[in-house]
C-alpha atoms as a PDB file:
ATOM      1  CA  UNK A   1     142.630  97.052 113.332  1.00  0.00           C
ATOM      2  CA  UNK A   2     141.453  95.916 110.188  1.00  0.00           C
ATOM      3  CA  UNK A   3     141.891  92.372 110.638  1.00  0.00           C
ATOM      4  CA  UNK A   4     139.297  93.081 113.940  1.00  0.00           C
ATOM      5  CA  UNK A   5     136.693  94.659 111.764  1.00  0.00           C
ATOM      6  CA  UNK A   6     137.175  91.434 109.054  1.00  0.00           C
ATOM      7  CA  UNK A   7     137.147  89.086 111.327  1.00  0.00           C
ATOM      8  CA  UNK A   8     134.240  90.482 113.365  1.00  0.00           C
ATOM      9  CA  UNK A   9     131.976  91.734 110.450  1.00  0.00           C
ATOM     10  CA  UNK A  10     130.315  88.747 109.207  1.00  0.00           C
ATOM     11  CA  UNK A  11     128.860  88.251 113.301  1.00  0.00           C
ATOM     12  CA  UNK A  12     127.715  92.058 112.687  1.00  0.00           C
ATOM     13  CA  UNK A  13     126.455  91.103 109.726  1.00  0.00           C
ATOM     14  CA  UNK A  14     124.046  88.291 111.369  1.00  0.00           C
ATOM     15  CA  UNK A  15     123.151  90.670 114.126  1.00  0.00           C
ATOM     16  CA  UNK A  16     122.221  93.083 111.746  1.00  0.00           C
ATOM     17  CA  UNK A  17     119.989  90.339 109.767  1.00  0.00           C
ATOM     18  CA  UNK A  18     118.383  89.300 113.360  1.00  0.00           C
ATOM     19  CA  UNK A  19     117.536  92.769 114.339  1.00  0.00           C
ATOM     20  CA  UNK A  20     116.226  93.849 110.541  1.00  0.00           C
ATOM     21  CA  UNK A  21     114.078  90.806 111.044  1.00  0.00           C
ATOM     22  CA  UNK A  22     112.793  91.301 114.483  1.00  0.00           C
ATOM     23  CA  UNK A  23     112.009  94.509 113.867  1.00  0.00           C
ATOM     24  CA  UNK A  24     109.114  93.180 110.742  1.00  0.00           C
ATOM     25  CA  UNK A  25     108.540  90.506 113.065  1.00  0.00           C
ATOM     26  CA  UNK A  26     107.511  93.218 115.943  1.00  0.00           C
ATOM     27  CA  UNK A  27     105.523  94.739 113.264  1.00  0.00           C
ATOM     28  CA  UNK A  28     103.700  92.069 111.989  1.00  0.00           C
ATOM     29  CA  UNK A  29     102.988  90.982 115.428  1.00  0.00           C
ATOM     30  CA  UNK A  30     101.571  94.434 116.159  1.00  0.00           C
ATOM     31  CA  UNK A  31      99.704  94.202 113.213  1.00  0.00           C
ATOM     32  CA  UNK A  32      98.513  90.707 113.803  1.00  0.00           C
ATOM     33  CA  UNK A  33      97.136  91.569 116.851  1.00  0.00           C
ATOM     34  CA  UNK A  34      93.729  93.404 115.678  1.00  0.00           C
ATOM     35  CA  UNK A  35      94.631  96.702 117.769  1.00  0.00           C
ATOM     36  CA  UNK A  36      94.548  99.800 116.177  1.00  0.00           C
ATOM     37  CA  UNK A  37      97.213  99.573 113.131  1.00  0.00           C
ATOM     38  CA  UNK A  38      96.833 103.442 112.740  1.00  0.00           C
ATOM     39  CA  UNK A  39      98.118 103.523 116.125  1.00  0.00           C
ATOM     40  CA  UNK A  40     101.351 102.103 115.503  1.00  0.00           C
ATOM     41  CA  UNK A  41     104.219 104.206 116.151  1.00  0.00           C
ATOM     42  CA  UNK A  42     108.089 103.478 115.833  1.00  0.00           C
ATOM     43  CA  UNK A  43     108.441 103.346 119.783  1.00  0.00           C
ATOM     44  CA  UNK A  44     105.476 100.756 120.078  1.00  0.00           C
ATOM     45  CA  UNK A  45     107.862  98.414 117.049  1.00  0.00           C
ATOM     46  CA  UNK A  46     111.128  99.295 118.941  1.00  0.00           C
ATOM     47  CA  UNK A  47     109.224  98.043 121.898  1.00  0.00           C
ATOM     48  CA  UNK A  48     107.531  94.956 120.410  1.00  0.00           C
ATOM     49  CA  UNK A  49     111.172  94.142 119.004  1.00  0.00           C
ATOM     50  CA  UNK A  50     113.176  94.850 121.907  1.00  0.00           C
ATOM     51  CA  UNK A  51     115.186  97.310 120.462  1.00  0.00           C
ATOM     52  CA  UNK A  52     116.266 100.918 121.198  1.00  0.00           C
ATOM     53  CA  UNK A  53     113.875 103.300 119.138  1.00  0.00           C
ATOM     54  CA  UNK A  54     117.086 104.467 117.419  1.00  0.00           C
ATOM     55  CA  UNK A  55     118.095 100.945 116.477  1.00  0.00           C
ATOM     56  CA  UNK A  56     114.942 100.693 114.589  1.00  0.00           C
ATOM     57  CA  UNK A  57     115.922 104.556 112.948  1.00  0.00           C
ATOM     58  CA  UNK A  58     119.399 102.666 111.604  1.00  0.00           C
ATOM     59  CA  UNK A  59     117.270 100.031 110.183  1.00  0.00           C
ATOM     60  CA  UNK A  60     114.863 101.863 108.876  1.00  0.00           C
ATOM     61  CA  UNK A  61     115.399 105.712 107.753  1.00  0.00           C
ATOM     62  CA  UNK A  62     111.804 106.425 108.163  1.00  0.00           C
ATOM     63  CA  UNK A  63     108.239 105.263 108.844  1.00  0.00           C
ATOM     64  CA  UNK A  64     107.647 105.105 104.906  1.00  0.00           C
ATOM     65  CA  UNK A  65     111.216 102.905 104.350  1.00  0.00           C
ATOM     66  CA  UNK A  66     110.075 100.304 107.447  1.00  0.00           C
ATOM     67  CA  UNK A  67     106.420 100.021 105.516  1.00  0.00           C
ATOM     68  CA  UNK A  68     107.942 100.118 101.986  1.00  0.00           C
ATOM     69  CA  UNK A  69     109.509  96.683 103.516  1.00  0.00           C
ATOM     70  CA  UNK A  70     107.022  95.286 105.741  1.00  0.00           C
ATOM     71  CA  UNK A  71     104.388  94.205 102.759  1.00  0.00           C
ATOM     72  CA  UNK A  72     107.413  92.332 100.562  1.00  0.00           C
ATOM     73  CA  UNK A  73     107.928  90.877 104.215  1.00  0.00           C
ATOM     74  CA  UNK A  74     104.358  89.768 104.816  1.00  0.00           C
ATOM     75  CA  UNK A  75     103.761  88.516 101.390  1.00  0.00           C
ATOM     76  CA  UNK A  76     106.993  86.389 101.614  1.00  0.00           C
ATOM     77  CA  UNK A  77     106.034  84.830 105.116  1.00  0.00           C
ATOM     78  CA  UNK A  78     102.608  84.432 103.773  1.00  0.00           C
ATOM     79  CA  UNK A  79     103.770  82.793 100.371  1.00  0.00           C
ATOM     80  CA  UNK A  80     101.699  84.925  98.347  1.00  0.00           C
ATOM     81  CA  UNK A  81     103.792  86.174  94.838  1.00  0.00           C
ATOM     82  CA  UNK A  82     104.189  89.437  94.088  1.00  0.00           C
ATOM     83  CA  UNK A  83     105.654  88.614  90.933  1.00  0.00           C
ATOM     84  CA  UNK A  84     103.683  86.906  88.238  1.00  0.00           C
ATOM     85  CA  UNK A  85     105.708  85.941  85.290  1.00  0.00           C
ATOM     86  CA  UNK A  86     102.875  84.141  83.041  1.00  0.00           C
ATOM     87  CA  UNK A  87      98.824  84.367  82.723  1.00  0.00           C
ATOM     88  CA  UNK A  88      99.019  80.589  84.501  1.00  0.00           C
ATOM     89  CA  UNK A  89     101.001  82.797  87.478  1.00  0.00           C
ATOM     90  CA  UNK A  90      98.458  85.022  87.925  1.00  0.00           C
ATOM     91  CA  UNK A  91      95.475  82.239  87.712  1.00  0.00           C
ATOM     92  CA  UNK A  92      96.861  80.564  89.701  1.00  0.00           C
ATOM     93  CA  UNK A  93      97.457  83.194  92.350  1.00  0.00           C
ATOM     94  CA  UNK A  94      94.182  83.429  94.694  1.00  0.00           C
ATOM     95  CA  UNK A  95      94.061  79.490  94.311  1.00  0.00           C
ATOM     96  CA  UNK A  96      96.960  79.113  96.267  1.00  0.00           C
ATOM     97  CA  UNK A  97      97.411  82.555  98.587  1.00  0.00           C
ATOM     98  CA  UNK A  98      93.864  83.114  99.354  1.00  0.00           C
ATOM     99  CA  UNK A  99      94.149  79.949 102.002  1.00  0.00           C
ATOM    100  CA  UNK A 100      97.026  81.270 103.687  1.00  0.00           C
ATOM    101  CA  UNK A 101      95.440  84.395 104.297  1.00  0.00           C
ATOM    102  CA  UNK A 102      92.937  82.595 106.673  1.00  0.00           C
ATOM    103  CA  UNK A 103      95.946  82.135 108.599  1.00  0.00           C
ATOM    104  CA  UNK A 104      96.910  85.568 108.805  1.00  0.00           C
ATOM    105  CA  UNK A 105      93.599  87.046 108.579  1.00  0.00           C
ATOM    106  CA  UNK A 106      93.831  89.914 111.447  1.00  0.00           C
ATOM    107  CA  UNK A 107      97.243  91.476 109.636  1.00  0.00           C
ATOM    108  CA  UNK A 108      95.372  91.294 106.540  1.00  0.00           C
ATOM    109  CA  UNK A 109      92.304  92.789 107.072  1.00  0.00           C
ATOM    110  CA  UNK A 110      94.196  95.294 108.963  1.00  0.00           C
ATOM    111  CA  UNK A 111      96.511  95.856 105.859  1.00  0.00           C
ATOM    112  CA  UNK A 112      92.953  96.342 103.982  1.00  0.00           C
ATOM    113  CA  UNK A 113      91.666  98.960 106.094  1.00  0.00           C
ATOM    114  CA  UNK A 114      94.321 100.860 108.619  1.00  0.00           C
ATOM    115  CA  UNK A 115      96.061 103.545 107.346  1.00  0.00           C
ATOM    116  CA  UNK A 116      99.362 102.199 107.735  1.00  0.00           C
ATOM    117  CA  UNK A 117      98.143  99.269 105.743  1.00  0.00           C
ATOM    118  CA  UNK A 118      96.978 101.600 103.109  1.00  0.00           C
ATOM    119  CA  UNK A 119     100.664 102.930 102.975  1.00  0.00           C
ATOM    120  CA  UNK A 120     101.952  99.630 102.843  1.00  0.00           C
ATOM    121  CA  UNK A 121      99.891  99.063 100.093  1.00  0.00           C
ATOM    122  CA  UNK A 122     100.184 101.730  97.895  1.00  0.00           C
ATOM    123  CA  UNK A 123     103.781 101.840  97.985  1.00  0.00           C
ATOM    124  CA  UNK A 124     103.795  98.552  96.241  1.00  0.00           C
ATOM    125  CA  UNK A 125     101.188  99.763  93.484  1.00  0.00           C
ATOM    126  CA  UNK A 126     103.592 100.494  90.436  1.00  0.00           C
ATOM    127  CA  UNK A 127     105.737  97.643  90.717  1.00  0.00           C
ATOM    128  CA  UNK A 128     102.359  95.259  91.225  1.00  0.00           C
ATOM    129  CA  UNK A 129     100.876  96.936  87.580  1.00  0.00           C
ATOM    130  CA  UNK A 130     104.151  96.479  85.753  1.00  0.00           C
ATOM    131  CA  UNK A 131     104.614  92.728  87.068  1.00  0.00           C
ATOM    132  CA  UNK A 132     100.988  91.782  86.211  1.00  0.00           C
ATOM    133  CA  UNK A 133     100.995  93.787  83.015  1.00  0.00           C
ATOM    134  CA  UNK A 134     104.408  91.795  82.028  1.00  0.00           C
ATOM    135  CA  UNK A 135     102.979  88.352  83.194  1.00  0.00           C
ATOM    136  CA  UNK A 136      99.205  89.264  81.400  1.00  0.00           C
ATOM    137  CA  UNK A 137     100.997  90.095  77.815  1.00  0.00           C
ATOM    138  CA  UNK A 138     100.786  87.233  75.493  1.00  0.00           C
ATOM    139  CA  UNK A 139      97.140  86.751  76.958  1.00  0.00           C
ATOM    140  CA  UNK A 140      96.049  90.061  75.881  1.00  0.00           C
ATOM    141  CA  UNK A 141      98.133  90.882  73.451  1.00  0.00           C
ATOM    142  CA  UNK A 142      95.644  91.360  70.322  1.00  0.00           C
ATOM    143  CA  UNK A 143      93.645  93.422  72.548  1.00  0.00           C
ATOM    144  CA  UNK A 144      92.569  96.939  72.125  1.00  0.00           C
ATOM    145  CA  UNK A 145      94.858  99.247  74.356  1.00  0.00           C
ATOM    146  CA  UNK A 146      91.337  99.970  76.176  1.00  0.00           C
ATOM    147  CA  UNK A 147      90.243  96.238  76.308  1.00  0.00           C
ATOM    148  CA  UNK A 148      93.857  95.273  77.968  1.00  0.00           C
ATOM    149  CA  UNK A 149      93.529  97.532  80.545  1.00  0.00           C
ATOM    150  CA  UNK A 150      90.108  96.312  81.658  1.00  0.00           C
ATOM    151  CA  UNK A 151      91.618  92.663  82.266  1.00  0.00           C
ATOM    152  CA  UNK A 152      94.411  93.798  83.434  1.00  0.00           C
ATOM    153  CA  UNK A 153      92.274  95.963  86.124  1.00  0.00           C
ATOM    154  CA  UNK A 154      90.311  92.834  86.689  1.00  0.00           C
ATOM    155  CA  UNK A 155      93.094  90.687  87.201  1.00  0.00           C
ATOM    156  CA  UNK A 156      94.036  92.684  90.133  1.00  0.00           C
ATOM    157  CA  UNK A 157      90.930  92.920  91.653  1.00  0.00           C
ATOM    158  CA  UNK A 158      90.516  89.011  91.474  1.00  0.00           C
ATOM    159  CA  UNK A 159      93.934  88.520  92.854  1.00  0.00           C
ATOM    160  CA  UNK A 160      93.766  90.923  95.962  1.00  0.00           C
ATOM    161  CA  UNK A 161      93.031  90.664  99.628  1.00  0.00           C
ATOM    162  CA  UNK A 162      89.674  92.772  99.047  1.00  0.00           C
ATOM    163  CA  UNK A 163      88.988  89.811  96.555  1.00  0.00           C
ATOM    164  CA  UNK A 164      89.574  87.418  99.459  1.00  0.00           C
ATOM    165  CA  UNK A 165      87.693  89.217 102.085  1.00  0.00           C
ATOM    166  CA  UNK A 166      84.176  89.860  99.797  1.00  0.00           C
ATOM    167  CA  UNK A 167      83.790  86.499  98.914  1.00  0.00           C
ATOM    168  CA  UNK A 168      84.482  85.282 102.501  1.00  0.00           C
ATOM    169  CA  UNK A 169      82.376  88.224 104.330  1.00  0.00           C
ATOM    170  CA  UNK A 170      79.729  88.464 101.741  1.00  0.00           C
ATOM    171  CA  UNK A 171      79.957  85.185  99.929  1.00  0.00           C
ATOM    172  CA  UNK A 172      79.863  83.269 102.632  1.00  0.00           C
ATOM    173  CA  UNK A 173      82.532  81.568 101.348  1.00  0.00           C
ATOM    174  CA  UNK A 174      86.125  79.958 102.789  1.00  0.00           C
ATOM    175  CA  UNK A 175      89.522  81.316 102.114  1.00  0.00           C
ATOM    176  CA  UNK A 176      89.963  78.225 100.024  1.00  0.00           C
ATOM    177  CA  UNK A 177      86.724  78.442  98.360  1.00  0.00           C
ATOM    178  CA  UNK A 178      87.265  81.844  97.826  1.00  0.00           C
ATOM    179  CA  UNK A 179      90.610  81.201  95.794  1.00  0.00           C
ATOM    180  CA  UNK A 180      89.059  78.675  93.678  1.00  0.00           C
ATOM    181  CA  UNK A 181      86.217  81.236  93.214  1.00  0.00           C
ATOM    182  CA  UNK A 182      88.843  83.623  92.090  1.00  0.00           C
ATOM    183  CA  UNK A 183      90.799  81.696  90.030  1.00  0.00           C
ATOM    184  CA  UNK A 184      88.088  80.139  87.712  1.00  0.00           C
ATOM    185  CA  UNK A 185      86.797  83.791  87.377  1.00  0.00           C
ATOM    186  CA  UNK A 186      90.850  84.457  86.438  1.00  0.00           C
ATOM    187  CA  UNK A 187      90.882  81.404  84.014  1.00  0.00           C
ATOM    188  CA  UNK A 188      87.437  82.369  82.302  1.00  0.00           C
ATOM    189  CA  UNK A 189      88.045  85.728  81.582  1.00  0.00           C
ATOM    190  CA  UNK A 190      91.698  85.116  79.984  1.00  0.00           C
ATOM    191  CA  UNK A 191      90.623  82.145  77.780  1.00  0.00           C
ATOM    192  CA  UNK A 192      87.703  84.354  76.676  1.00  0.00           C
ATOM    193  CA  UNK A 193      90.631  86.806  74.939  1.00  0.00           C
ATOM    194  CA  UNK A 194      93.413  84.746  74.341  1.00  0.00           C
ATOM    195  CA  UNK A 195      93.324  83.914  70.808  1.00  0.00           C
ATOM    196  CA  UNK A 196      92.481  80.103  69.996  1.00  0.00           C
ATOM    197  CA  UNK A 197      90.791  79.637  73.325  1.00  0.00           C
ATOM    198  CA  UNK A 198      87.402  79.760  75.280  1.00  0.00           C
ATOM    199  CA  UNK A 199      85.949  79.792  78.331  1.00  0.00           C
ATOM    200  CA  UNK A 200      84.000  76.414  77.495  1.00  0.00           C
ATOM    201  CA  UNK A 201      86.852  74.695  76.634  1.00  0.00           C
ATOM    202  CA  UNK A 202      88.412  75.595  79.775  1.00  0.00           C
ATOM    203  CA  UNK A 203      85.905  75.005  82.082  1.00  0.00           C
ATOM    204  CA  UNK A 204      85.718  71.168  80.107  1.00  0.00           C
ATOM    205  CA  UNK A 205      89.497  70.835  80.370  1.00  0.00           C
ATOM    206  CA  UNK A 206      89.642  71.200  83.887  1.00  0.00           C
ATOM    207  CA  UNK A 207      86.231  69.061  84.496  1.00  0.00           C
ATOM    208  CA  UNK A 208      88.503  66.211  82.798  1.00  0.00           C
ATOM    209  CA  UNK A 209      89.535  63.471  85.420  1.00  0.00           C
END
């Protein structure tokens, strides 16, 4: 019997890796779709996914556990970090996701404003501060503790999909546009603390050929 199970675990295995996946897929599709994201029950993803409603329940414990891993999902499809290391990292960050979110832009406005986006969201909120607070250190390390946390605050605000949808909705502006928007506003505002640095001799930097 248990040569059987060894022998026949790693093709359970890759099932179980398909399903997982369809099941985010069915999800993102849903979400994708610009229906009513608060609408979206477990039956509608087992649906979508072509799954039993209890094969998505073995998956995924609960609601919370499937959204908890849906926005890790959607970020890694997208190719949008979550995880900063350095100040470049986060700079950087709108420059190159912002773009991609054009491509994606009904499951990300519906992220933005659905409640079950909102969950999504939220759930990812402590991890997010701790990864941008690690990544913003040596820039704002002589800072006041009350001075950090305003760039810090800033930097996520730059470096969000609400960033990304004002400046397209209200700026008028691309999803590429917007992320070089973003970024320079990223760039200025470090160099202005970082010891040794400022925001003219940034702006000059990158103006060189």
């Amino acid at each position: 019997m248990s040569q059987v199970r060894t022998y026949n675990s790693p093709m359970r295995e890759e099932k179980a890796r398909e399903t997982h996946e369809e099941i985010l897929r069915a999800l993102f599709e849903l979400m994708d779709s610009a229906t009513a994201a608060d609408e979206i029950s477990m039956e509608t993803i087992a649906q979508k996914a072509g799954v039993q409603r209890r094969t998505v329940f073995r998956h995924f414990a609960t609601k919370d556990d499937l959204l908890a891993a849906f926005w890790p999902w959607l970020n890694a499809r997208i190719g949008a970090s979550t995880t900063p290391r350095t100040p470049r990292d986060i700079i950087d960050g709108p420059r190159q996701a912002f773009p991609r979110f054009d491509m994606h832009d009904a499951a990300i406005r519906s992220s933005l404003h659905s409640r079950t986006g909102r969950e999504m969201r939220m759930g990812t909120v402590a991890g997010r501060r701790a990864n941008f607070r690690r990544a913003l250190a040596p820039a704002i390390s002589s800072l006041q503790p009350a001075e950090a946390e305003k760039v810090e605050a800033l930097a996520h605000l730059l470096f969000s999909a609400s960033a990304w949808e004002i400046l397209k909705d209200y700026g008028g502006l691309t999803g590429a546009q917007a992320g070089e928007t973003a970024s320079w506003a990223l760039e200025v505002i470090l160099s202005a603390v970082t010891p040794g640095h400022s925001p003219a001799e940034v702006t000059n930097q990158r103006d060189k050929p």
